[in-house]
Protein backbone atom coordinates (compact mmCIF):
# COMPACT_ATOMS: atom_id res chain seq x y z
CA UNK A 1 0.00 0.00 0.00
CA UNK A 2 1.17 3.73 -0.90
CA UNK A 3 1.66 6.05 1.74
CA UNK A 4 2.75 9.50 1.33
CA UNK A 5 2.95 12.09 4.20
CA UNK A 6 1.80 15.69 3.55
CA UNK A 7 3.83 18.39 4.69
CA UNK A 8 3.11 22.40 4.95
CA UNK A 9 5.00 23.21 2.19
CA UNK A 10 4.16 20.93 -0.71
CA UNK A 11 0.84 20.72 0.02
CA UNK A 12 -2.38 18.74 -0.70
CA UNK A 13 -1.70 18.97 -4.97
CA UNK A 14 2.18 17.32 -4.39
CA UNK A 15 0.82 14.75 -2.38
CA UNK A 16 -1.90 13.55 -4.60
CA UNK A 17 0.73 13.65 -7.45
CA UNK A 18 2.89 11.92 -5.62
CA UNK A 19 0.56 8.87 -4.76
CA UNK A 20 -0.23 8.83 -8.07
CA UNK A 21 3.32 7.70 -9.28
CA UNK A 22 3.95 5.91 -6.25
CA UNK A 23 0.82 3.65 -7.06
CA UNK A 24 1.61 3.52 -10.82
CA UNK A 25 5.03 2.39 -10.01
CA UNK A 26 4.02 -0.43 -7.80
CA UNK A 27 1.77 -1.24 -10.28
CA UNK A 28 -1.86 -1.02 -7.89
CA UNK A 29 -3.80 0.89 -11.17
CA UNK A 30 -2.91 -2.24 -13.22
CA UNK A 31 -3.99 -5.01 -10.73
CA UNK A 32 -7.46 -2.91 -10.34
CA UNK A 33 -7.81 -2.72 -14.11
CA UNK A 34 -7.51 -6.68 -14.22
CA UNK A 35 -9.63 -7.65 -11.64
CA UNK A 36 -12.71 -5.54 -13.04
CA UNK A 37 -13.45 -8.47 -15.26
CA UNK A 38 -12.94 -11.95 -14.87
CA UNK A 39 -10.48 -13.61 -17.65
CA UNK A 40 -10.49 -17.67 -18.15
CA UNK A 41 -7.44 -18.78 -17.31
CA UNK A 42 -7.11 -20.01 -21.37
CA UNK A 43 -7.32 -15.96 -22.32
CA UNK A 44 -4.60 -15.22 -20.06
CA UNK A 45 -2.55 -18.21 -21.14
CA UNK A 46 -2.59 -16.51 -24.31
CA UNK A 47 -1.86 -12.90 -23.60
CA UNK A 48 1.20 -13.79 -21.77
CA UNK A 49 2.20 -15.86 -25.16
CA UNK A 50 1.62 -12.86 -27.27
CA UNK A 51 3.27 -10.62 -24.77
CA UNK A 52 6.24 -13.06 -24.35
CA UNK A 53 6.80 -13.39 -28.40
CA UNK A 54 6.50 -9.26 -28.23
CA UNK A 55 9.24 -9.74 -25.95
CA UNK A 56 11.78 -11.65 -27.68
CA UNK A 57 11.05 -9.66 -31.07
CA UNK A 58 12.40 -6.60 -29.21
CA UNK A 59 15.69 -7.83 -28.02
CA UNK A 60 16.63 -9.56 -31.43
């Protein structure tokens, strides 16, 4: 979980910008935009194929 302390002199609009790329970074936007809808575990099989040949293509 992403916790950010505000202080008097950055203010409410640092903090919130802050949190933002703290929760980005740890990736908590992603794992929400997953779980909205269930996938069968044959979809996600197959993304993770596609995304894995993506993969390799870029480092050769």
């Amino acid at each position: 979980m992403a916790k950010i302390a505000v202080d008097e002199k950055g203010g409410l609009e640092k903090a919130l910008r802050s949190f933002r790329l703290r929760c980005k970074r740890e990736g908590i936007f992603d794992s929400c935009k997953d779980k909205r809808h269930y996938t069968k575990p044959s979809v996600k099989k197959r993304q993770a194929a596609v995304k894995k040949k993506f993969a390799n293509r870029k480092k050769t």
